[in-house]
N, C-alpha and C. Protein backbone atom coordinates (compact mmCIF):
# COMPACT_ATOMS: atom_id res chain seq x y z
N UNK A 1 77.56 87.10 192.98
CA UNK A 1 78.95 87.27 193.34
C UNK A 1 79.67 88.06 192.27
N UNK A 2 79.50 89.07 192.04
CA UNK A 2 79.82 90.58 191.34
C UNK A 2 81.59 90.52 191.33
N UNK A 3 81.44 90.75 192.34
CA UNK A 3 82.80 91.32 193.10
C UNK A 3 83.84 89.83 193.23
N UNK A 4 84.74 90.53 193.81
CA UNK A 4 86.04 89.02 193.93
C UNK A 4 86.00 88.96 195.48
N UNK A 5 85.37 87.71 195.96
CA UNK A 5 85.94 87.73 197.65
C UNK A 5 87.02 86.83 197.88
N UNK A 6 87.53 87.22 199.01
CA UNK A 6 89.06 86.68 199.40
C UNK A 6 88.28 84.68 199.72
N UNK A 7 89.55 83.89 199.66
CA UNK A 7 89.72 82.84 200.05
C UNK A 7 88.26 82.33 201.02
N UNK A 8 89.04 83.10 202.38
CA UNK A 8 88.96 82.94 203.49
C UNK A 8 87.66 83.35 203.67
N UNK A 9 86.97 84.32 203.11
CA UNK A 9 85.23 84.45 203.21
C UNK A 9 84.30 83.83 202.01
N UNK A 10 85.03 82.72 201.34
CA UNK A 10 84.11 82.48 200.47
C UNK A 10 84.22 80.69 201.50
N UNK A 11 85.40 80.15 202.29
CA UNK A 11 84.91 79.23 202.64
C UNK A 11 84.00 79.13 204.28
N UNK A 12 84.37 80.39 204.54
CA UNK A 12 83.40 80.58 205.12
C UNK A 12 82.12 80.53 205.37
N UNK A 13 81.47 81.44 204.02
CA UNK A 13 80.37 80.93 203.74
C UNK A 13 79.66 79.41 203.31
N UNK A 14 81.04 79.09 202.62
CA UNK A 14 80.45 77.75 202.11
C UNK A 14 80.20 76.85 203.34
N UNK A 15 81.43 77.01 204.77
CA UNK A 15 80.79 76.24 205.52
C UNK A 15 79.43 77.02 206.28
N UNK A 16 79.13 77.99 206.24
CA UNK A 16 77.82 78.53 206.90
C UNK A 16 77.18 77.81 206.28
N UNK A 17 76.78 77.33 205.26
CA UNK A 17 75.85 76.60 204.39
C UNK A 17 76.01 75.32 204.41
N UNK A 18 77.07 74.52 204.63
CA UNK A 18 76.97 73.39 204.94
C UNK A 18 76.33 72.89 206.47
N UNK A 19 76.80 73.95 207.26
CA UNK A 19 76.13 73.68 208.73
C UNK A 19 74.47 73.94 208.84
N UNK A 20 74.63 74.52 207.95
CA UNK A 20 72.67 75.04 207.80
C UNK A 20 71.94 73.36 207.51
N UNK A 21 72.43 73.12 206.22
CA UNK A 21 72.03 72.13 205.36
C UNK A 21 72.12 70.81 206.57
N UNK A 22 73.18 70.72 207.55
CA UNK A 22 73.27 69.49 208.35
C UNK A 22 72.43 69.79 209.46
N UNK A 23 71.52 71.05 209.58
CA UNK A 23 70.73 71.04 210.41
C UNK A 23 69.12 71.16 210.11
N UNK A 24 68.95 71.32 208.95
CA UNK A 24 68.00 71.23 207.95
C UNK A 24 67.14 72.82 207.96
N UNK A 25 68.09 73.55 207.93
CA UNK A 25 67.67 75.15 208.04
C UNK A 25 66.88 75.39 207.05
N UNK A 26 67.00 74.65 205.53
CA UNK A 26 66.54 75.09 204.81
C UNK A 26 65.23 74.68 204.31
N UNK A 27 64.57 75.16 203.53
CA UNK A 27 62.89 74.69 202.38
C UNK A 27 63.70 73.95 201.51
N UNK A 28 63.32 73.41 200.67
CA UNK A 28 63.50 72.68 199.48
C UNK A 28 63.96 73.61 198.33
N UNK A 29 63.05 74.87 198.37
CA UNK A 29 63.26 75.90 197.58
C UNK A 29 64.60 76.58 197.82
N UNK A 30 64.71 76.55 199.02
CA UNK A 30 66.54 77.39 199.53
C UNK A 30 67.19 76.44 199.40
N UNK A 31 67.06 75.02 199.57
CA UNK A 31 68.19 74.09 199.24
C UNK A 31 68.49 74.28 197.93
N UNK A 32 68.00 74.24 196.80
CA UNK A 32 68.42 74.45 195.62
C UNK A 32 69.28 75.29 195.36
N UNK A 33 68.90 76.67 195.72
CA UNK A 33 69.58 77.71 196.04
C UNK A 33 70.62 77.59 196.62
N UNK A 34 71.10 77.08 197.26
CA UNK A 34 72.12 77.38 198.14
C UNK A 34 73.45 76.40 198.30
N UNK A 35 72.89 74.94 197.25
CA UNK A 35 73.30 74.29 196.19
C UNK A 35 74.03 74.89 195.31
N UNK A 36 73.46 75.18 194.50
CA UNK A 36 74.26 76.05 193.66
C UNK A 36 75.01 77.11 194.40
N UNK A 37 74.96 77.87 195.26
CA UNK A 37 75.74 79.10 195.89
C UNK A 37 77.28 78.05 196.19
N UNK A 38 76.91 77.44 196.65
CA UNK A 38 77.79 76.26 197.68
C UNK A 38 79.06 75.93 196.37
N UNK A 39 78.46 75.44 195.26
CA UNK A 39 79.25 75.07 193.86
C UNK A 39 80.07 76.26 193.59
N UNK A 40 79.13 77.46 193.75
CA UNK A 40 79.82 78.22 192.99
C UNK A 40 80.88 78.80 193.74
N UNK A 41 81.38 78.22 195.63
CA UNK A 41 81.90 78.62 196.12
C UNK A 41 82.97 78.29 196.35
N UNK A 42 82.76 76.81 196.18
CA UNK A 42 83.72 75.47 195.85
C UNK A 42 84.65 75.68 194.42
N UNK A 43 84.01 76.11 193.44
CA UNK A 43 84.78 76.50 192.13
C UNK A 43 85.68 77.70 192.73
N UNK A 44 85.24 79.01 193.44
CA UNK A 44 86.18 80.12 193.74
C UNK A 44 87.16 79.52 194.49
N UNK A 45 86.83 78.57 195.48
CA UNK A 45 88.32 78.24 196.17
C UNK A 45 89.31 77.08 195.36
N UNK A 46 88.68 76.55 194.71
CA UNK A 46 89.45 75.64 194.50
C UNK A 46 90.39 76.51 193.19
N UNK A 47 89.70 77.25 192.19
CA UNK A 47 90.51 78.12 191.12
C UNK A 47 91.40 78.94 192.20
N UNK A 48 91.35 79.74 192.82
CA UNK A 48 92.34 80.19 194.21
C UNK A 48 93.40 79.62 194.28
N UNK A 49 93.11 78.36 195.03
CA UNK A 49 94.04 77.34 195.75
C UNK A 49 94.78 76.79 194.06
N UNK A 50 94.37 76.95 192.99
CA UNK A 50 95.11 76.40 192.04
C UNK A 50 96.48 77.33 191.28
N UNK A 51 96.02 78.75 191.29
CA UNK A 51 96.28 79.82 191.19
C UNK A 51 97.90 80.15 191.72
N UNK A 52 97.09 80.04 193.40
CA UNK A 52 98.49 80.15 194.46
C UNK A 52 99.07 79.06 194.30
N UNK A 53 98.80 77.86 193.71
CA UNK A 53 99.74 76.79 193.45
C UNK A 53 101.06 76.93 192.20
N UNK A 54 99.93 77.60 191.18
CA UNK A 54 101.04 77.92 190.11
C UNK A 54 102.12 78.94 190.56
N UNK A 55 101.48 80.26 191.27
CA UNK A 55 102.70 80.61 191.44
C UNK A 55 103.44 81.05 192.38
N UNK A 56 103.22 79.55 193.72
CA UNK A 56 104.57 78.68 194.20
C UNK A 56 105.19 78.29 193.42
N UNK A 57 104.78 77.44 192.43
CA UNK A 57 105.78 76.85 191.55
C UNK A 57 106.84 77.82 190.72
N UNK A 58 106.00 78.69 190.45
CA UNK A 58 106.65 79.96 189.44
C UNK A 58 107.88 80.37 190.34
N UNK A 59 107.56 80.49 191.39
CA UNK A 59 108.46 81.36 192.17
C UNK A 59 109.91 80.61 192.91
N UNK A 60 109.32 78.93 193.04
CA UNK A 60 110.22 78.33 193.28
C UNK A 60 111.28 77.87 192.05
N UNK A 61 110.79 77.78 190.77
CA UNK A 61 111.49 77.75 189.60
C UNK A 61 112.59 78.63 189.30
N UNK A 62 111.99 80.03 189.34
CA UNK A 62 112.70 81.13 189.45
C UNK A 62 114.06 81.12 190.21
N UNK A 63 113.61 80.61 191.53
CA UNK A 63 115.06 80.90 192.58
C UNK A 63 116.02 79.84 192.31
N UNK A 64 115.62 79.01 191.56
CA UNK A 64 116.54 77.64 191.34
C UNK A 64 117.75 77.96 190.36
């Protein structure tokens, strides 16, 4: 993950991978894999969603 993807296609993926995993798409070897992909997808949204939180706040401070 090089590049910066938006929100909206990183939980995407993460649920493509959760639906895999609840259907047992994967080897043992890709579960690992895709484990970690999954984390590292969960960290991009949630730093995101923390991000756009600060600055709501910023912005609502401002107008006050």
């Amino acid at each position: 993950m090089n590049k910066e993807i938006k929100y909206e296609e990183a939980l995407k993926q993460l649920q493509e991978i959760v639906e895999k995993m609840e259907n047992d798409e994967f080897d043992i070897d890709e579960l690992a894999a895709q484990l970690k992909a999954a984390q590292r997808l969960i960290k991009l949204c949630k730093d995101k969603l923390s991000k756009t939180e600060e600055e709501i706040l910023k912005i609502q401070a401002d107008g006050e």
